[in-house]
PDB file of N, CA and C in Angstrom:
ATOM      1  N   UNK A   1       0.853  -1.176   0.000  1.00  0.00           N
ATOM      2  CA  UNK A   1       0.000   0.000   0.000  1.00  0.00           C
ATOM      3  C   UNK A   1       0.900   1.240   0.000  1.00  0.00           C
ATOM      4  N   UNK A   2       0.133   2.030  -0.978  1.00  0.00           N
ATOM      5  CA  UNK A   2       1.241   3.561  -0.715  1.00  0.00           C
ATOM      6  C   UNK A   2       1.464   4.137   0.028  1.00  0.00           C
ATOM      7  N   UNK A   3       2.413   4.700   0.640  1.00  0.00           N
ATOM      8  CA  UNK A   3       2.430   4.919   1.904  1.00  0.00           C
ATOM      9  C   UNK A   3       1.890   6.464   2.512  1.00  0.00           C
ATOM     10  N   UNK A   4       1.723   7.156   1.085  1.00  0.00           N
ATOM     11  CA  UNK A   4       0.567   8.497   1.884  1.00  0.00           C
ATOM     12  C   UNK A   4      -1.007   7.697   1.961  1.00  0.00           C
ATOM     13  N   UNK A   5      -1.176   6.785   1.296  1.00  0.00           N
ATOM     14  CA  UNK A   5      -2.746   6.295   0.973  1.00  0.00           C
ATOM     15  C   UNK A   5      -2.926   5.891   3.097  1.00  0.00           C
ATOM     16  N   UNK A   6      -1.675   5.086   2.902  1.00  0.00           N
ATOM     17  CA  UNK A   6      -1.538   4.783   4.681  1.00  0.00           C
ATOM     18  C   UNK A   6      -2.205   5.605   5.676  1.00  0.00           C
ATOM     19  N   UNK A   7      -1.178   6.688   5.073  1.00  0.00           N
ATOM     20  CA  UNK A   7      -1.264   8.030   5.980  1.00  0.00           C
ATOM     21  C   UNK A   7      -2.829   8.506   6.277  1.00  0.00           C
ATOM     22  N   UNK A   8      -3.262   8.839   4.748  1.00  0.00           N
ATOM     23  CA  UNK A   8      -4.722   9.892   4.703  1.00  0.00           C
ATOM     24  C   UNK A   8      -5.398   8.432   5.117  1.00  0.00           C
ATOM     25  N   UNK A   9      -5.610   7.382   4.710  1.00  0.00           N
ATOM     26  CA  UNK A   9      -6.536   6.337   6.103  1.00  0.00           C
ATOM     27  C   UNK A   9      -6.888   6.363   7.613  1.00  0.00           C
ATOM     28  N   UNK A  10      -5.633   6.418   8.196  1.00  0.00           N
ATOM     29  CA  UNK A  10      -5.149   6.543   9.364  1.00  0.00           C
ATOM     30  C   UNK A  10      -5.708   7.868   9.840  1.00  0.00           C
ATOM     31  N   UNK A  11      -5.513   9.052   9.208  1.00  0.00           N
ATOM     32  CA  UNK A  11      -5.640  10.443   9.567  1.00  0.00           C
ATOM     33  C   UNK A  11      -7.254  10.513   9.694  1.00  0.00           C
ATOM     34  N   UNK A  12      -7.734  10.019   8.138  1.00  0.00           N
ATOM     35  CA  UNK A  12      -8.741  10.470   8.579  1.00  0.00           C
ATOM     36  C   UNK A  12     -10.621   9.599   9.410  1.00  0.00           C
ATOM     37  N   UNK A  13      -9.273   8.062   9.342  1.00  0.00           N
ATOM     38  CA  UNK A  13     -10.098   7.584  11.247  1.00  0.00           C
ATOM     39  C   UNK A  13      -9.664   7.898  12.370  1.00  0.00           C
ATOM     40  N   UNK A  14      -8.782   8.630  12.228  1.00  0.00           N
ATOM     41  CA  UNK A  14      -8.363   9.433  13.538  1.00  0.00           C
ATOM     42  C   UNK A  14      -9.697  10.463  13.602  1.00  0.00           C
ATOM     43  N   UNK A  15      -9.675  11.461  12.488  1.00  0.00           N
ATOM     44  CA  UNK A  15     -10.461  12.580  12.485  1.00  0.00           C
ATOM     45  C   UNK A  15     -11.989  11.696  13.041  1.00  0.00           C
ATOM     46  N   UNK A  16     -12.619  11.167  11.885  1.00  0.00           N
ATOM     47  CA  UNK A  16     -13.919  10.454  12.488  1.00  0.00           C
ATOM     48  C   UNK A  16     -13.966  10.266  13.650  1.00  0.00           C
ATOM     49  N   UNK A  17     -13.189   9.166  14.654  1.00  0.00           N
ATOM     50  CA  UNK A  17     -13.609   8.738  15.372  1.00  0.00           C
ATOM     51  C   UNK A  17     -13.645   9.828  16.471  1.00  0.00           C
ATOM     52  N   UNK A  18     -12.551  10.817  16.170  1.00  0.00           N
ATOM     53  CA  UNK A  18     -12.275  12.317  17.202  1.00  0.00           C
ATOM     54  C   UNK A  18     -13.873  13.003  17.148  1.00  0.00           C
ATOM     55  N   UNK A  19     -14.227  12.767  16.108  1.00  0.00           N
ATOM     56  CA  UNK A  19     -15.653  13.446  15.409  1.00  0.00           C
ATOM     57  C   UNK A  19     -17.039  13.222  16.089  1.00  0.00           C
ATOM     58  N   UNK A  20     -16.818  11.479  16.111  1.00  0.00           N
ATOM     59  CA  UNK A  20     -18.211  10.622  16.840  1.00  0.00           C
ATOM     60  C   UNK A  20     -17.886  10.762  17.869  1.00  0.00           C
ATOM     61  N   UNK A  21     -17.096  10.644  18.516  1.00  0.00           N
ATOM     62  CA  UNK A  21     -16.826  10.231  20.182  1.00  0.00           C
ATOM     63  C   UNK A  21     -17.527  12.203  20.800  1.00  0.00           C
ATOM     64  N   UNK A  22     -17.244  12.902  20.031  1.00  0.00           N
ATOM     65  CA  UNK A  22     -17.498  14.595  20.569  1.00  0.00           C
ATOM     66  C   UNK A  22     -19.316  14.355  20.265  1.00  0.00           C
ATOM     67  N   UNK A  23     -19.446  13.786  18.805  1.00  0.00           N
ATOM     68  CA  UNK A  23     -21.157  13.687  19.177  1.00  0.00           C
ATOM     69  C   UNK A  23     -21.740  13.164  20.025  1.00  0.00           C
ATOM     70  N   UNK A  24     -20.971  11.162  20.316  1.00  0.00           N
ATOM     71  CA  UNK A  24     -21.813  11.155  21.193  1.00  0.00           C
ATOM     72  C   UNK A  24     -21.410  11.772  22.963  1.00  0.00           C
ATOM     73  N   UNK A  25     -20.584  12.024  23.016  1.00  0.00           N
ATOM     74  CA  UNK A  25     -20.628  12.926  24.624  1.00  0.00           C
ATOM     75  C   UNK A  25     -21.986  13.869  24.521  1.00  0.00           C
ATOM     76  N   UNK A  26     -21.331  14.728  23.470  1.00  0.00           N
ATOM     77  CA  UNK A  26     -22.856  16.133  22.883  1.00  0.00           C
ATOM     78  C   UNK A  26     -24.148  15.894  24.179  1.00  0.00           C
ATOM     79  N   UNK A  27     -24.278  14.316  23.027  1.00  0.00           N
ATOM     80  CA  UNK A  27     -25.659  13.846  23.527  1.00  0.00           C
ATOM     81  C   UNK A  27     -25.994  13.031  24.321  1.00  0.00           C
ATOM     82  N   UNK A  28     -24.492  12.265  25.483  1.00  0.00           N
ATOM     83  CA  UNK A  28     -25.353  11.486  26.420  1.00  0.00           C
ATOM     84  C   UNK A  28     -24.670  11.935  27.036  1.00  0.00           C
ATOM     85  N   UNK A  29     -23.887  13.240  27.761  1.00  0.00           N
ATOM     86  CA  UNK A  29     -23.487  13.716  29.342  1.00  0.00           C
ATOM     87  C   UNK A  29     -23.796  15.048  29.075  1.00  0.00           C
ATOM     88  N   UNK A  30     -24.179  15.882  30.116  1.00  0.00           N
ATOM     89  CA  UNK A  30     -24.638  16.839  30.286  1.00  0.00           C
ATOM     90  C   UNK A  30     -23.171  17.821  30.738  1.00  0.00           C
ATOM     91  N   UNK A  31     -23.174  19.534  30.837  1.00  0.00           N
ATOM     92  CA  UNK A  31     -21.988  20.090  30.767  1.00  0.00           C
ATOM     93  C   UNK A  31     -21.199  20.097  32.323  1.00  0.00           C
ATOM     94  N   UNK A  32     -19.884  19.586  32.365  1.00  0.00           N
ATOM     95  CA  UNK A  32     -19.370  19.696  33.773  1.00  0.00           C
ATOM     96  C   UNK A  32     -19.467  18.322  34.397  1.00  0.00           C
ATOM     97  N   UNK A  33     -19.971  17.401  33.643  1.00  0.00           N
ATOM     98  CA  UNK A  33     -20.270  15.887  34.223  1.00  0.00           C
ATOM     99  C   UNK A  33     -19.569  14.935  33.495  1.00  0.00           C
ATOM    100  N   UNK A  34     -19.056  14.022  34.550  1.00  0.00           N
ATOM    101  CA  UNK A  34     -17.807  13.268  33.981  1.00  0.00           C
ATOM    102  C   UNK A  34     -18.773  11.618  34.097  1.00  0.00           C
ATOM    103  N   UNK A  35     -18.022  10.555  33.205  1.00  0.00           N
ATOM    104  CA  UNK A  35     -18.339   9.475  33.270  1.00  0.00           C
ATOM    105  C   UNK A  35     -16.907   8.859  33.843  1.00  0.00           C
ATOM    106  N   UNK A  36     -17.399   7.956  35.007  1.00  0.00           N
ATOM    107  CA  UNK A  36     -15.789   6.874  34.687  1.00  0.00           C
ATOM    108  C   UNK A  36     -15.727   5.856  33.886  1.00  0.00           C
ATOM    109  N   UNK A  37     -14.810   5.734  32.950  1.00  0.00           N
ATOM    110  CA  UNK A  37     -14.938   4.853  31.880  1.00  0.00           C
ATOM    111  C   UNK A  37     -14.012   3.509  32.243  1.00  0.00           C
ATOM    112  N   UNK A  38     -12.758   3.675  33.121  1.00  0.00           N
ATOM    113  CA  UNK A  38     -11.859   2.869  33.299  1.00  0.00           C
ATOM    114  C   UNK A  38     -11.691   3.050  35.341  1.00  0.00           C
ATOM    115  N   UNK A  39     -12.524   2.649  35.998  1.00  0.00           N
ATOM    116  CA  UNK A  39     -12.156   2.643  37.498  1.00  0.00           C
ATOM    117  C   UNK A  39     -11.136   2.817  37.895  1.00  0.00           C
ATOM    118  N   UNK A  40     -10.507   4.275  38.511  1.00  0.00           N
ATOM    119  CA  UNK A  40      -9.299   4.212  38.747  1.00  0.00           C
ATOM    120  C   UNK A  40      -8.271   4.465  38.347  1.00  0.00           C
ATOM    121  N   UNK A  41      -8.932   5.016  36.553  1.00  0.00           N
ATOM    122  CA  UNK A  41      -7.743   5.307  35.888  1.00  0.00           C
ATOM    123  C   UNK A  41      -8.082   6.284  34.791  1.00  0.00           C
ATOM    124  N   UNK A  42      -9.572   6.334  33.880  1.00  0.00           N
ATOM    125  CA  UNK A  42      -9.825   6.916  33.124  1.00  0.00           C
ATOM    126  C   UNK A  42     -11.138   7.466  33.065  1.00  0.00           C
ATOM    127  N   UNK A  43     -11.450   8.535  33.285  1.00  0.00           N
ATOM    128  CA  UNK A  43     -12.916   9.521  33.771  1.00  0.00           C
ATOM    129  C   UNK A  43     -12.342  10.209  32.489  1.00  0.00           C
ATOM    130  N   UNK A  44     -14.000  10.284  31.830  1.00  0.00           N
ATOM    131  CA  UNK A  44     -14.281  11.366  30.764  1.00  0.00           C
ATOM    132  C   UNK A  44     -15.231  12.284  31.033  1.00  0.00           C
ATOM    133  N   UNK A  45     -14.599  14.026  30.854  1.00  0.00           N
ATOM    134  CA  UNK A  45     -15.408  15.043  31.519  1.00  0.00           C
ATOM    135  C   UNK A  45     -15.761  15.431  30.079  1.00  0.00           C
ATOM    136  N   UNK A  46     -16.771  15.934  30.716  1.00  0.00           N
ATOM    137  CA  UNK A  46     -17.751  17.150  29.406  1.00  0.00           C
ATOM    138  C   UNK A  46     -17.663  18.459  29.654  1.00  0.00           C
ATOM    139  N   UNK A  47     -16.652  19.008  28.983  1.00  0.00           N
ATOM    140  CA  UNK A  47     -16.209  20.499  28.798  1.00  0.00           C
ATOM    141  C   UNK A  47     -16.259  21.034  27.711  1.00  0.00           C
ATOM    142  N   UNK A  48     -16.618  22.222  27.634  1.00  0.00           N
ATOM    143  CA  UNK A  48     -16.076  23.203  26.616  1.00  0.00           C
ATOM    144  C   UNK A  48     -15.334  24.001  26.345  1.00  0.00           C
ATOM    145  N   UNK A  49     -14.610  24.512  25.309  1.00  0.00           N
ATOM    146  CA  UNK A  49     -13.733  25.266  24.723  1.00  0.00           C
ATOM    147  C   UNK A  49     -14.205  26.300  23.860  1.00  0.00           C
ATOM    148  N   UNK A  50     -14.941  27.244  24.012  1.00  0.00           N
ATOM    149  CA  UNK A  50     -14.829  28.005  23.285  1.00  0.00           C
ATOM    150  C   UNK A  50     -13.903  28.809  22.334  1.00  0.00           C
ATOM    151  N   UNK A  51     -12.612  29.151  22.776  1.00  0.00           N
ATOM    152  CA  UNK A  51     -11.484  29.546  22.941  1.00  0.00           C
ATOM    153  C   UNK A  51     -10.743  28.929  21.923  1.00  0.00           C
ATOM    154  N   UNK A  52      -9.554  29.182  21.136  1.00  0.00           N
ATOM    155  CA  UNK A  52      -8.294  28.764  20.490  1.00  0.00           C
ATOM    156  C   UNK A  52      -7.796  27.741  20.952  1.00  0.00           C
ATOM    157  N   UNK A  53      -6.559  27.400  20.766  1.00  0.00           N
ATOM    158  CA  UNK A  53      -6.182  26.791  21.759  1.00  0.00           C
ATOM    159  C   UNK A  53      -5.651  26.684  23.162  1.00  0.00           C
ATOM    160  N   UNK A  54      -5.851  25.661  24.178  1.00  0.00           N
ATOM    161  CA  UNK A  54      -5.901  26.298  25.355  1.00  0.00           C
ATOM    162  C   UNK A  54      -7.139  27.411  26.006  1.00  0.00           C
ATOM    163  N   UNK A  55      -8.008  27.707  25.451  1.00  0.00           N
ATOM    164  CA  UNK A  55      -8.593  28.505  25.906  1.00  0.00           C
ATOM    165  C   UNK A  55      -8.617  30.118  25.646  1.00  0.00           C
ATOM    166  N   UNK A  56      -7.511  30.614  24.937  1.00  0.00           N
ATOM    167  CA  UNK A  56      -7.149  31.605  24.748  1.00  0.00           C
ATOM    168  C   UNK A  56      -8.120  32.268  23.690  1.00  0.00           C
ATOM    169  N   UNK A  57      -8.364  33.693  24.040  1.00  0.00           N
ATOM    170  CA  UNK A  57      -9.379  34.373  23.748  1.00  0.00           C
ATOM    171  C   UNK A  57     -10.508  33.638  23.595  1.00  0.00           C
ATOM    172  N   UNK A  58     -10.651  32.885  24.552  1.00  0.00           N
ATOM    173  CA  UNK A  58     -12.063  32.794  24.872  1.00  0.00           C
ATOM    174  C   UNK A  58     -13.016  33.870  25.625  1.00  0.00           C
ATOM    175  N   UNK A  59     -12.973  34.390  25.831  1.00  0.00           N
ATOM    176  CA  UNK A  59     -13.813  35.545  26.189  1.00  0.00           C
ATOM    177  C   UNK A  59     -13.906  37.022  25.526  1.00  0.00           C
ATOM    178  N   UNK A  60     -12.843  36.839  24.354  1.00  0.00           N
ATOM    179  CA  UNK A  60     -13.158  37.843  23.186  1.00  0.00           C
ATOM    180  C   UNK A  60     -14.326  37.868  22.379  1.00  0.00           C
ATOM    181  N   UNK A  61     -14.537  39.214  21.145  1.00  0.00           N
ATOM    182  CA  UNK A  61     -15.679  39.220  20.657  1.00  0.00           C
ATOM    183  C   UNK A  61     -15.032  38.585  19.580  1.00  0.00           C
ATOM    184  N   UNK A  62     -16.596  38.428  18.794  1.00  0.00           N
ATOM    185  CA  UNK A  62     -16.329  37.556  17.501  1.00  0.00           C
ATOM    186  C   UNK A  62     -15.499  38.286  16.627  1.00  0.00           C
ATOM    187  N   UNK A  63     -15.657  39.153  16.559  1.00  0.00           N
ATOM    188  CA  UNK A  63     -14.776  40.634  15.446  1.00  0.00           C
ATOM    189  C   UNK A  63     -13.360  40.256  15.885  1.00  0.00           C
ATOM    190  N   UNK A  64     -13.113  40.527  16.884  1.00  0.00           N
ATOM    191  CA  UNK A  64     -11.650  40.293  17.044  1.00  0.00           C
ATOM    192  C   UNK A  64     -11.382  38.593  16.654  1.00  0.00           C
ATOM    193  N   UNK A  65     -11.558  37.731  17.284  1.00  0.00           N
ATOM    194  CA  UNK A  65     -11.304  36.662  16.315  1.00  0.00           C
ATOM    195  C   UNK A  65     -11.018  36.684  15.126  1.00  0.00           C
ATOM    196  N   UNK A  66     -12.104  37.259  14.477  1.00  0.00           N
ATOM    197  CA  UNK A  66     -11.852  36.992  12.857  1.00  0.00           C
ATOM    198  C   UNK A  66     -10.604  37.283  12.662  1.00  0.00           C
ATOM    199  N   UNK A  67     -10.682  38.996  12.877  1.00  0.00           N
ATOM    200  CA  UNK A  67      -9.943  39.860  12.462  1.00  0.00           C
ATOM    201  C   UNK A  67      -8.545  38.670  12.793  1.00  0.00           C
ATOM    202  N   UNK A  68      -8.255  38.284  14.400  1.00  0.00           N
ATOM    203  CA  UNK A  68      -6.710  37.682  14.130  1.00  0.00           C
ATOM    204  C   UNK A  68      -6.859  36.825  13.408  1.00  0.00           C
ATOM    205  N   UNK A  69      -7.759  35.534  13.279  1.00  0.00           N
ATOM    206  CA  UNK A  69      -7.974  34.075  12.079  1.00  0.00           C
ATOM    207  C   UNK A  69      -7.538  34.895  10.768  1.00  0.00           C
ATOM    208  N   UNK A  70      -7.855  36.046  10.760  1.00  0.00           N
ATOM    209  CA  UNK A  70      -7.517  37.020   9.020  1.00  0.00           C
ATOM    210  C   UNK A  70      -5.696  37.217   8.862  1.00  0.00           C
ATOM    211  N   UNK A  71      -5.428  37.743  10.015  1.00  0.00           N
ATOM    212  CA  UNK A  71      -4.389  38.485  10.113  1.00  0.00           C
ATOM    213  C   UNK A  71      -3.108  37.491  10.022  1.00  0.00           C
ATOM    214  N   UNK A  72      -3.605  36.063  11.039  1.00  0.00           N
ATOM    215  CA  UNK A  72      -2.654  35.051  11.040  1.00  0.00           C
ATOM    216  C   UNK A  72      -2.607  34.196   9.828  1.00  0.00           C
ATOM    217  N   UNK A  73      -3.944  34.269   9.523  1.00  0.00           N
ATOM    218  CA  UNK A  73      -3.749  33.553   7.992  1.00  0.00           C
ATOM    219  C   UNK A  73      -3.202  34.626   6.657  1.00  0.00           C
ATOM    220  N   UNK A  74      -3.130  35.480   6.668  1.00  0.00           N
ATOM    221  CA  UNK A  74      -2.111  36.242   6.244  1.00  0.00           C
ATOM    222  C   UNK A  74      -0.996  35.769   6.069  1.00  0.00           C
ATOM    223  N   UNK A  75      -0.512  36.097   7.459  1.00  0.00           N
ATOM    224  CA  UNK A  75       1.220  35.750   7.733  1.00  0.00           C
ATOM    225  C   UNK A  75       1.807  35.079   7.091  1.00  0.00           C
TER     226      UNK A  75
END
């Protein structure tokens, strides 16, 4: 097999499954509520991000966003 064909496979069941797993949280935990999935070792919380990454300008207006998403995609 070619080895980008590898790649874009891989990538994009990475993406999907990153995709379903965010729907179904969406729709079966409510915000701030965690499930334990693994006793002891692995709890999944339901949070949001509004924000960039990390959180950053999350509490900016939409205008300014753009404007930097404009400015950085520029660069």
């Amino acid at each position: 097999m070619n080895r980008y064909l590898l790649l874009t496979v891989v990538a994009g069941g990475v993406i999907i499954m990153d995709q379903v797993s965010k729907y179904v949280v969406q729709h079966i935990m409510t915000l701030h509520n965690y499930k334990e999935v693994i006793p002891g070792l692995f709890n999944l919380t339901y949070i949001q991000n509004r924000g960039a990454a990390f959180g950053l300008f999350g509490g900016a207006a939409n205008s300014f966003r753009l404007a930097l998403l404009i400015g950085v995609s520029l660069f």
